[in-house]
Protein backbone atom coordinates (compact mmCIF):
# COMPACT_ATOMS: atom_id res chain seq x y z
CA UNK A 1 0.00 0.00 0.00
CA UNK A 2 0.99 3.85 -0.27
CA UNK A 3 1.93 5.36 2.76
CA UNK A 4 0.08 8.76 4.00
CA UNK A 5 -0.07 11.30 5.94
CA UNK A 6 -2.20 14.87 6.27
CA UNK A 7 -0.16 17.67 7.45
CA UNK A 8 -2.04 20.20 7.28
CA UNK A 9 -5.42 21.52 5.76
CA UNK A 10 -6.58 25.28 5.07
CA UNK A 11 -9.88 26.00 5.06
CA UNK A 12 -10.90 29.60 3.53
CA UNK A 13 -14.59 30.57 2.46
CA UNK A 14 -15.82 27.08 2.99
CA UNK A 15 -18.73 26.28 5.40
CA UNK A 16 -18.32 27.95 8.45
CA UNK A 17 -14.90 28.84 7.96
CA UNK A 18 -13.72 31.82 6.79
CA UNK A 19 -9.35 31.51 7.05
CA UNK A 20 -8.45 28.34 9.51
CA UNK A 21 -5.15 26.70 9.20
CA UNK A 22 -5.29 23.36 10.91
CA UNK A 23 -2.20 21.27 11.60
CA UNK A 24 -2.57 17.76 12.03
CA UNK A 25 -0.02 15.60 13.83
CA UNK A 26 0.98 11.87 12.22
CA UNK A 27 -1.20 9.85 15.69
CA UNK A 28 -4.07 10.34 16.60
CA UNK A 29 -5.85 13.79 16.34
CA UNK A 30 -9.42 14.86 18.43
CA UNK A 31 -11.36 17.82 16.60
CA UNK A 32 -13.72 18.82 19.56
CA UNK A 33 -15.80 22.33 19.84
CA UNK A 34 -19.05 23.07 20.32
CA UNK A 35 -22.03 23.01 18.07
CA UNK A 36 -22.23 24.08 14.27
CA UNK A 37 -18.55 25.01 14.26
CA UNK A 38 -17.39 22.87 11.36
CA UNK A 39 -15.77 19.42 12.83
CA UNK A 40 -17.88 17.31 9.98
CA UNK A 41 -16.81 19.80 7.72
CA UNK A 42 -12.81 19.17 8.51
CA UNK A 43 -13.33 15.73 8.05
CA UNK A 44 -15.44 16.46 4.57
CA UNK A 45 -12.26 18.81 3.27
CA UNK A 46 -9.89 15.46 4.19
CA UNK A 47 -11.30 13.17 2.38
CA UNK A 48 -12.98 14.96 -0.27
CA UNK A 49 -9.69 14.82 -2.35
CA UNK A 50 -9.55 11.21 -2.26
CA UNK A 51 -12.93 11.06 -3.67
CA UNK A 52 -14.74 9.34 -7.00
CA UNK A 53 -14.55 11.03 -9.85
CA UNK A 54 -18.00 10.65 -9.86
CA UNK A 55 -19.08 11.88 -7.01
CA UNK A 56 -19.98 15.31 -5.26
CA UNK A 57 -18.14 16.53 -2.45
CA UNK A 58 -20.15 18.02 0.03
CA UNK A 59 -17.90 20.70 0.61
CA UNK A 60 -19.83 24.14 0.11
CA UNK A 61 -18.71 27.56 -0.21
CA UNK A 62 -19.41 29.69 3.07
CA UNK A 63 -22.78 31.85 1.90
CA UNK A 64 -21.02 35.09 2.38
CA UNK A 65 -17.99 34.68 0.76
CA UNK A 66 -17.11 37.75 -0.84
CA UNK A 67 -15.29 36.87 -4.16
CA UNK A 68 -17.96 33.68 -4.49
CA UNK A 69 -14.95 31.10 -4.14
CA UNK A 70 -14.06 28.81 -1.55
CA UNK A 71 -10.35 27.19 -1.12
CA UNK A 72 -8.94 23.77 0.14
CA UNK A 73 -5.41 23.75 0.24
CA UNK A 74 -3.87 19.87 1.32
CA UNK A 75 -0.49 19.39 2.47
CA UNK A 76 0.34 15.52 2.45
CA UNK A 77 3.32 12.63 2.84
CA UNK A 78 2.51 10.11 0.45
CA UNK A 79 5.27 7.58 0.29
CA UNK A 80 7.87 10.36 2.18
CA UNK A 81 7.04 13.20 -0.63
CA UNK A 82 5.69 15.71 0.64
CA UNK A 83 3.23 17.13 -1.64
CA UNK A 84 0.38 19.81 -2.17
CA UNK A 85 -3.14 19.89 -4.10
CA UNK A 86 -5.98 22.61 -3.57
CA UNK A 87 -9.73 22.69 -5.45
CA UNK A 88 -11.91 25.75 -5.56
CA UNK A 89 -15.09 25.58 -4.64
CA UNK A 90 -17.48 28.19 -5.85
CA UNK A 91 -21.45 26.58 -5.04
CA UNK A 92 -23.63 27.66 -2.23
CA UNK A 93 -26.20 25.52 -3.37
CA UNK A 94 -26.85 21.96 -1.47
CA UNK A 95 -28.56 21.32 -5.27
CA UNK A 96 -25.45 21.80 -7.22
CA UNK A 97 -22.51 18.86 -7.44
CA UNK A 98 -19.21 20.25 -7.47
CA UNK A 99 -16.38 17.58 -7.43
CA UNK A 100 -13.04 18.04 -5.18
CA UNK A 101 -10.80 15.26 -6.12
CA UNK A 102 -6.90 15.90 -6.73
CA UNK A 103 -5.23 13.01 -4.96
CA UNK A 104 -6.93 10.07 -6.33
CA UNK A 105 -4.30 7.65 -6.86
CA UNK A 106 -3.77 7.72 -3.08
CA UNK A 107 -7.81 6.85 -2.20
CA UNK A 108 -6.54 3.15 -0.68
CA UNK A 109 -4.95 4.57 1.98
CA UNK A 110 -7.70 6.66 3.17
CA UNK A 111 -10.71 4.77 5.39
CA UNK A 112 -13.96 7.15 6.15
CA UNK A 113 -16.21 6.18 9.09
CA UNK A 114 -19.58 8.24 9.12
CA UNK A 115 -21.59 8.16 11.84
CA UNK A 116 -24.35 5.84 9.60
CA UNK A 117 -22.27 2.75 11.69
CA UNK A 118 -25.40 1.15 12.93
CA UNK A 119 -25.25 -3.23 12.54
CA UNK A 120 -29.03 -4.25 12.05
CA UNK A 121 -30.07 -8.42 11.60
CA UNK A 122 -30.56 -9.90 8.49
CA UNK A 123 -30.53 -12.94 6.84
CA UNK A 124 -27.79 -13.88 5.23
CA UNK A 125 -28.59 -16.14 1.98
CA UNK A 126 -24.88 -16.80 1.00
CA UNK A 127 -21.16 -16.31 1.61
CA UNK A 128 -19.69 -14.27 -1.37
CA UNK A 129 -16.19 -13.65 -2.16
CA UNK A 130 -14.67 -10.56 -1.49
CA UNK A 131 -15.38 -7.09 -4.34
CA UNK A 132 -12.44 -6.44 -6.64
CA UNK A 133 -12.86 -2.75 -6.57
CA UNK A 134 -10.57 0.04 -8.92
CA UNK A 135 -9.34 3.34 -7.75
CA UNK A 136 -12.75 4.98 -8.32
CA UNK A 137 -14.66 2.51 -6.61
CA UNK A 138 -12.36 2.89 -3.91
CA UNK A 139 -12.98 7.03 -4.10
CA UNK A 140 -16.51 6.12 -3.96
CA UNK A 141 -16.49 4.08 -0.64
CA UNK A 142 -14.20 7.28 0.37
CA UNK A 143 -17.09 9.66 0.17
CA UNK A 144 -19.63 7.33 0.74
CA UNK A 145 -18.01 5.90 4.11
CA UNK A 146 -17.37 2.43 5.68
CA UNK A 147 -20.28 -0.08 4.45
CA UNK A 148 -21.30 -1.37 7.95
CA UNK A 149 -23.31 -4.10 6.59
CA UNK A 150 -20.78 -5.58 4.47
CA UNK A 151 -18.91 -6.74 8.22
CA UNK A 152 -21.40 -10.04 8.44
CA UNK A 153 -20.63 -11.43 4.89
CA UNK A 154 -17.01 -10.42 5.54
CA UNK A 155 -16.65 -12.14 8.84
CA UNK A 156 -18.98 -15.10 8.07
CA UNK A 157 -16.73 -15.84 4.88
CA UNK A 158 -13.40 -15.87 7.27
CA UNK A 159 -14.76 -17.73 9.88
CA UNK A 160 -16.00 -20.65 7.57
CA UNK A 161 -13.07 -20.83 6.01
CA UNK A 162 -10.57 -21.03 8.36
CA UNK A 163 -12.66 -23.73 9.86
CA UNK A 164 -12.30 -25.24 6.48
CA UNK A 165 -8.50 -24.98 6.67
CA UNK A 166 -8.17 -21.85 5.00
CA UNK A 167 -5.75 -23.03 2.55
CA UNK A 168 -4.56 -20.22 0.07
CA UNK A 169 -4.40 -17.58 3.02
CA UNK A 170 -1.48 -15.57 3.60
CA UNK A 171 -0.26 -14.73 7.44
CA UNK A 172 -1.93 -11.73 6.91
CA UNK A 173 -5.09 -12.77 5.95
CA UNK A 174 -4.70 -15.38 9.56
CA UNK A 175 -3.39 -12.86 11.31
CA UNK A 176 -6.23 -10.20 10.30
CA UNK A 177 -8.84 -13.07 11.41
CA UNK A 178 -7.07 -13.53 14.68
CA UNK A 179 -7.33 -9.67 14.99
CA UNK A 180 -11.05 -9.47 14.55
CA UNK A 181 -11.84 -12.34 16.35
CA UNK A 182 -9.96 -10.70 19.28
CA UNK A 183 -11.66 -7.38 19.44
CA UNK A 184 -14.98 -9.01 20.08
CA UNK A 185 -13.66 -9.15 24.04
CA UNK A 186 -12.09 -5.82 23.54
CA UNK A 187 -14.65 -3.91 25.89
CA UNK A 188 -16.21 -6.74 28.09
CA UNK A 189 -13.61 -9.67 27.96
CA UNK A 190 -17.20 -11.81 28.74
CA UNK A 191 -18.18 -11.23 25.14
CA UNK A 192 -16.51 -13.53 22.86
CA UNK A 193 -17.08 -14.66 18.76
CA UNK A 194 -18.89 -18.03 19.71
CA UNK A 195 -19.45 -19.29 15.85
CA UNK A 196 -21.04 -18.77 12.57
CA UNK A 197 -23.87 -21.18 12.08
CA UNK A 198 -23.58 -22.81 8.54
CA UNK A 199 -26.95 -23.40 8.19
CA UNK A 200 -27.96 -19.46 8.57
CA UNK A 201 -25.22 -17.80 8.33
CA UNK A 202 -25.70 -15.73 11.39
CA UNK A 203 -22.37 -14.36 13.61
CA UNK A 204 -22.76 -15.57 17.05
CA UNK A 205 -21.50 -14.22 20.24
CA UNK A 206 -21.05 -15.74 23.30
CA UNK A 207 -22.09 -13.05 26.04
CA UNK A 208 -22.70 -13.65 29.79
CA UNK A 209 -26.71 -13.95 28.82
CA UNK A 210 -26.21 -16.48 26.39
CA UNK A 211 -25.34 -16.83 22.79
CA UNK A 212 -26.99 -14.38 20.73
CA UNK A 213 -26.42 -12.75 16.56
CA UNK A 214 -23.55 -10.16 17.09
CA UNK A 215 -26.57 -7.57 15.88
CA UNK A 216 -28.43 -7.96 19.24
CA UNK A 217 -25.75 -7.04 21.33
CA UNK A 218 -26.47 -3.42 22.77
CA UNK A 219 -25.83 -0.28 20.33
CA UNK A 220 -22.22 0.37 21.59
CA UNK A 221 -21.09 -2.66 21.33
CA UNK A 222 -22.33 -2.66 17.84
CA UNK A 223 -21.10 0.78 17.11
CA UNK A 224 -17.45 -0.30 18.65
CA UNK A 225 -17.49 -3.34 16.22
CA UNK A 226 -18.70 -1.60 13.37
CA UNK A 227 -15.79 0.92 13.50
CA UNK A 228 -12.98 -1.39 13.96
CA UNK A 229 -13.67 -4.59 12.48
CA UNK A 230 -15.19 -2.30 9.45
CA UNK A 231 -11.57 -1.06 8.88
CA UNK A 232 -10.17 -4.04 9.11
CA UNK A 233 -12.65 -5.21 6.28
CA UNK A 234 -12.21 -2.44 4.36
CA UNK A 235 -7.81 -3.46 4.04
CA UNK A 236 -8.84 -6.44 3.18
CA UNK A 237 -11.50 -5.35 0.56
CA UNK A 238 -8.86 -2.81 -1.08
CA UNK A 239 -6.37 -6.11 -1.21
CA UNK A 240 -4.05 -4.10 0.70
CA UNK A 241 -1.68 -7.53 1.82
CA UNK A 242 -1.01 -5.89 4.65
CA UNK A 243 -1.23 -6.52 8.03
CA UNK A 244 -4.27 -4.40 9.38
CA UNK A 245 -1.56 -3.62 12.25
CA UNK A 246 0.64 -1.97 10.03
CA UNK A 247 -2.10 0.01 8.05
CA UNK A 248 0.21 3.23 7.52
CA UNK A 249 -2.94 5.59 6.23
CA UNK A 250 -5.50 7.84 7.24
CA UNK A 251 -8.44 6.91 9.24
CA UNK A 252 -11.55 9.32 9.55
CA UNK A 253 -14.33 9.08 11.86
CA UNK A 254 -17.17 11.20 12.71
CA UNK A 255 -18.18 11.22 16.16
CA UNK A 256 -16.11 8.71 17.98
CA UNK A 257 -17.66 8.50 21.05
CA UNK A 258 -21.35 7.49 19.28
CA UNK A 259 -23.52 5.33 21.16
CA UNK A 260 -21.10 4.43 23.27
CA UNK A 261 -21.16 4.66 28.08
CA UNK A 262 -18.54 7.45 29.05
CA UNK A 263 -16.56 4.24 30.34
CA UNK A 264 -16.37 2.90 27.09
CA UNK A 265 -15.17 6.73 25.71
CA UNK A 266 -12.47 6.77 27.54
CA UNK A 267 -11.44 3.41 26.03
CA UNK A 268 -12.32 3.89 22.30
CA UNK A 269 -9.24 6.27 21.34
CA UNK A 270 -6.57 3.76 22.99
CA UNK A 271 -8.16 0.92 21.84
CA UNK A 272 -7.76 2.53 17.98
CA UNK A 273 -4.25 3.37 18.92
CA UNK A 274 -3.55 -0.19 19.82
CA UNK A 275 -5.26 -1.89 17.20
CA UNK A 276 -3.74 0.47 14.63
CA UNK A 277 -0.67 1.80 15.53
CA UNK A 278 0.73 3.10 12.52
CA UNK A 279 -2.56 5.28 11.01
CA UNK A 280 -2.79 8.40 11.07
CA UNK A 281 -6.55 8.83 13.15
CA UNK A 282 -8.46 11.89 12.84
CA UNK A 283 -12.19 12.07 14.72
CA UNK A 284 -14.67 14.16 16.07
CA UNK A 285 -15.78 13.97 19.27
CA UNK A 286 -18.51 15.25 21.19
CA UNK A 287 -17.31 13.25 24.46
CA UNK A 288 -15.40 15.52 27.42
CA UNK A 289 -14.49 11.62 28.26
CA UNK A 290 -12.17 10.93 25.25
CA UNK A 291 -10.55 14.00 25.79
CA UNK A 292 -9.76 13.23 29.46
CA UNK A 293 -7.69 10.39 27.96
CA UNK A 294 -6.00 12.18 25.09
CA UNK A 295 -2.59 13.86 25.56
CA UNK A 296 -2.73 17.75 24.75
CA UNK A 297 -0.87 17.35 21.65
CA UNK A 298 -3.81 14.83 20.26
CA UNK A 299 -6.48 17.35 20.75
CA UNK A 300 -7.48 19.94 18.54
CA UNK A 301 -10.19 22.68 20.27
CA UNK A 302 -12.02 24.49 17.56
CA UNK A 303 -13.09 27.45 19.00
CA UNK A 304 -14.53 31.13 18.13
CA UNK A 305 -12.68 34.47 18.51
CA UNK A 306 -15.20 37.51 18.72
CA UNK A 307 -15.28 38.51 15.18
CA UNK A 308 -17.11 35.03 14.43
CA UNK A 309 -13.75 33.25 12.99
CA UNK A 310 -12.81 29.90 13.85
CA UNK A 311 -9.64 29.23 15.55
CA UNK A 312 -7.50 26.75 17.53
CA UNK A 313 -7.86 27.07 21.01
CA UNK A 314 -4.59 27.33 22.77
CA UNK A 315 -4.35 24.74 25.36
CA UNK A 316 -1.87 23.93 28.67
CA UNK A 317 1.03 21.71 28.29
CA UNK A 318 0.78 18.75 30.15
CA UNK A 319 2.68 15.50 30.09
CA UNK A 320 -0.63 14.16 32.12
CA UNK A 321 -2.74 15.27 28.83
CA UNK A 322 -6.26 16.05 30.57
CA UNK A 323 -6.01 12.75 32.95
CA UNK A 324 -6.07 15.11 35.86
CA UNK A 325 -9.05 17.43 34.87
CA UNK A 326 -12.49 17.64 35.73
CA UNK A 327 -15.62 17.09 33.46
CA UNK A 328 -16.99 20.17 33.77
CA UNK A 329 -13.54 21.62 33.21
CA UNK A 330 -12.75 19.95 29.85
CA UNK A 331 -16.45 21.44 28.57
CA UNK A 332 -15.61 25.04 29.66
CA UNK A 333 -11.66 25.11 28.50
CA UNK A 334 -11.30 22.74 25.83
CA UNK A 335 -15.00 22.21 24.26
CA UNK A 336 -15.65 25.77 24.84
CA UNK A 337 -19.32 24.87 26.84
CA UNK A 338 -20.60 28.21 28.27
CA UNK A 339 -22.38 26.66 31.33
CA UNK A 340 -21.84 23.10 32.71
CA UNK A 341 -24.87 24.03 35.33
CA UNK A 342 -29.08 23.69 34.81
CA UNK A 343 -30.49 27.24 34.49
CA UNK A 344 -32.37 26.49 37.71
CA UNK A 345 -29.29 25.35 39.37
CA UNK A 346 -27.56 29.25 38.42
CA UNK A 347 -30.97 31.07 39.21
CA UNK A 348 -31.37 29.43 43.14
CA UNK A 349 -27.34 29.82 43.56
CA UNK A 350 -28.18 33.91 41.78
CA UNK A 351 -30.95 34.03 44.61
CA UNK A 352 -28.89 33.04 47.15
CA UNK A 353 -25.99 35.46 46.78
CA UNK A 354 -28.52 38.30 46.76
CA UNK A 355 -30.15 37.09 49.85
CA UNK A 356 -26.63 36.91 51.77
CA UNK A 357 -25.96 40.25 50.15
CA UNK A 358 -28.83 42.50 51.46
CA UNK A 359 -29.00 40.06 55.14
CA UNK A 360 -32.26 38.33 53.96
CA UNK A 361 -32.83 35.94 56.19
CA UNK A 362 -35.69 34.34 55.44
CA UNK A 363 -34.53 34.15 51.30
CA UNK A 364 -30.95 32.61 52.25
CA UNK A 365 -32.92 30.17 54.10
CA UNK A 366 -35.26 29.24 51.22
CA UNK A 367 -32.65 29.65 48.71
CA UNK A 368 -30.26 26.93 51.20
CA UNK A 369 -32.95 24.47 51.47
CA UNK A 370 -33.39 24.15 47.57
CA UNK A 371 -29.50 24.03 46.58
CA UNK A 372 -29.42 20.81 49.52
CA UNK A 373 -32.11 19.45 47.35
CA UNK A 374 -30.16 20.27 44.09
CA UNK A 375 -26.87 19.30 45.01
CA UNK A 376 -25.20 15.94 44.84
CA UNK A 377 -25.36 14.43 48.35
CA UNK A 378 -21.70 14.23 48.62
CA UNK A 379 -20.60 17.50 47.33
CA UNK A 380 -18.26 20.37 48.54
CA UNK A 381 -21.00 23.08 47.67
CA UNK A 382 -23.11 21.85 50.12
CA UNK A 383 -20.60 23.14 52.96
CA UNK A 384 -19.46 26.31 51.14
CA UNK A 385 -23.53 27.25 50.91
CA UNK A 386 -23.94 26.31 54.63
CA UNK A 387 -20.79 28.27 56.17
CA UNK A 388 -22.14 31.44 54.06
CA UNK A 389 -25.74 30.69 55.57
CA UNK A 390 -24.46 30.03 58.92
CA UNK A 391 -25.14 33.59 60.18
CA UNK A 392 -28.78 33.81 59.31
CA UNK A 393 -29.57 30.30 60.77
CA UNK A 394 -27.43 29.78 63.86
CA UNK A 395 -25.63 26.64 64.59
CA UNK A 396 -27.71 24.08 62.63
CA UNK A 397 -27.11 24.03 59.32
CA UNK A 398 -29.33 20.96 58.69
């Protein structure tokens, strides 16, 4: 396979972006920030170059662009040459097609992973042999994303075959097995691949409730297997003859923490490091969780300045990353969250400061007895709000 890396992307007049630089580093790389500030549309300007030529991007020009052009300037390694492409994009219009492609011939080392990652049952009628796709089929799948569906078939069609004796496989093709297989106790060691029934096809799963069709597992374990054994599927589909291991591309995925418990966030972005240590990952994340386990260098913090223009948030140094920071803290500072409390929660604590203020008694009181009914049972606040109240309610604070 080629080798790739992005280095950097610049972003001017497209979407919500009207001048952004963004430097990417050759690991893994979080694009976090709040709301409607553009982290699909990084991830649509990456691999929008590696596109179909049949295809739309869906790249749009930014509405009030002046001079009615967008830009996308790429800076990549591909095989240790560095090398530049840029497209123009001059459309508004969701209705009009406008194709950014100029780095084609490197689409097998790209993988996309939308967030359409959802594994639903069906009956399998037969185990086909894998596609034989060409460079525009592969720019397709690019745009397109990750064909979730296609795992069953895939995994059905190594299982039965290596029971067979898989004769004609290469080590990769074992070791790639052995891989998958593995990462079904990746999250919950009790969940293990059980078998694939030759009489339906089905993928079975041993799980501490029984055995059960991989697709009834719960959504996060089906979103966690749909985003890594789908890349593994997809080297195998672009007859990489590589170990997935050594897969030295780029991996894209929107929203990396979808579907999945804040235990399992904190997990996902090692677990992708570990499984595939020599990508290049970029994601999106919406998760304060996977950036508590990301080192500083790993996250990028899309913020905006007050004009309206997107920037990179400067963040602190840290060798610890973010392991020592709060929740609450890594909304406000990194993801750029204007309020981590309920209005209700601000209003009574508003209410209460005003009452200590003026030396109403009776409101402090009030305002007291709601925030212990508010507040976590074990929390700090509850003393702070008591020694402040202590005055207008004597010795018991209770």
């Amino acid at each position: 396979m080629k080798s790739l890396r992005i280095n950097r992307l610049l972003l001017q007049q497209i979407g919500p972006y009207n001048d952004t630089t963004i430097g990417l580093n050759r690991g893994l790389n979080i694009i976090c920030g709040p709301n409607g500030i553009g982290k699909t549309t990084v991830l649509e300007a990456l691999v929008s170059p590696f596109g179909g030529v049949f295809e739309a991007s869906k790249l749009k020009r930014n509405a009030s662009a002046r001079d009615k052009r967008g830009r996308i300037v790429l800076d990549i390694k591909a095989e240790g040459i560095d090398r530049q492409g840029e497209a123009v994009v001059t459309s508004s219009d969701p209705l009009v097609d406008e194709k950014v492609v100029f780095f084609q011939e490197y689409s097998s080392s790209i993988i996309n992973i939308r967030t359409s990652r959802e594994i639903t049952y069906f009956q399998s009628s037969s185990i086909n042999p894998d596609p034989n796709f060409v460079d525009f089929q592969i720019g397709t799948r690019n745009i397109i994303g990750v064909d979730s569906t296609e795992i069953k078939g895939w995994l059905a069609n190594r299982y039965l075959f290596s029971a067979a004796g898989a004769q004609g496989w290469t080590q990769q093709d074992k070791e790639n097995y052995a891989l998958a297989v593995n990462l079904f106790s990746i999250l919950d060691p009790t969940v293990k691949l059980h078998n694939v029934s030759h009489k339906s096809f089905d993928v079975l799963v041993e799980t501490a409730n029984g055995i059960i069709p991989f697709e009834w597992l719960s959504s996060g374990f089906r979103s966690t297997y749909a985003l890594l054994l789908g890349i593994i599927k997809e080297i195998e589909f672009r007859k990489l003859s590589i170990f997935a291991s050594l897969f030295t591309g780029v991996i894209l995925i929107d929203e990396l923490d979808l579907h999945l418990h804040p235990d399992w966030q904190r997990k996902i972005a090692r677990i992708l490091k570990d499984t595939f240590p020599s990508a290049q990952i970029i994601a999106t994340t919406h998760s304060p969780h996977v950036i508590q386990s990301a080192d500083v260098s790993e996250v990028i913090a899309l913020c905006r300045d007050e004009p309206g223009r997107i920037n990179i948030r400067d963040l602190p140094d840290s060798p610890y990353g973010f392991s020592g920071w709060t929740v609450e803290e890594v909304l406000t500072d990194v993801m750029g969250m204007q309020q981590v409390e309920t209005q209700i929660y601000i209003d009574t604590v508003q209410n209460f400061d005003s009452a200590v203020e003026v030396g109403d008694g009776s409101g402090v009181r009030d305002s007291l007895a709601r925030l212990h009914l508010m507040l976590h049972p074990a929390s700090y606040k509850r003393t702070l709000f008591d020694l402040r109240a202590a005055p207008f309610i004597g010795a018991n604070l209770d």
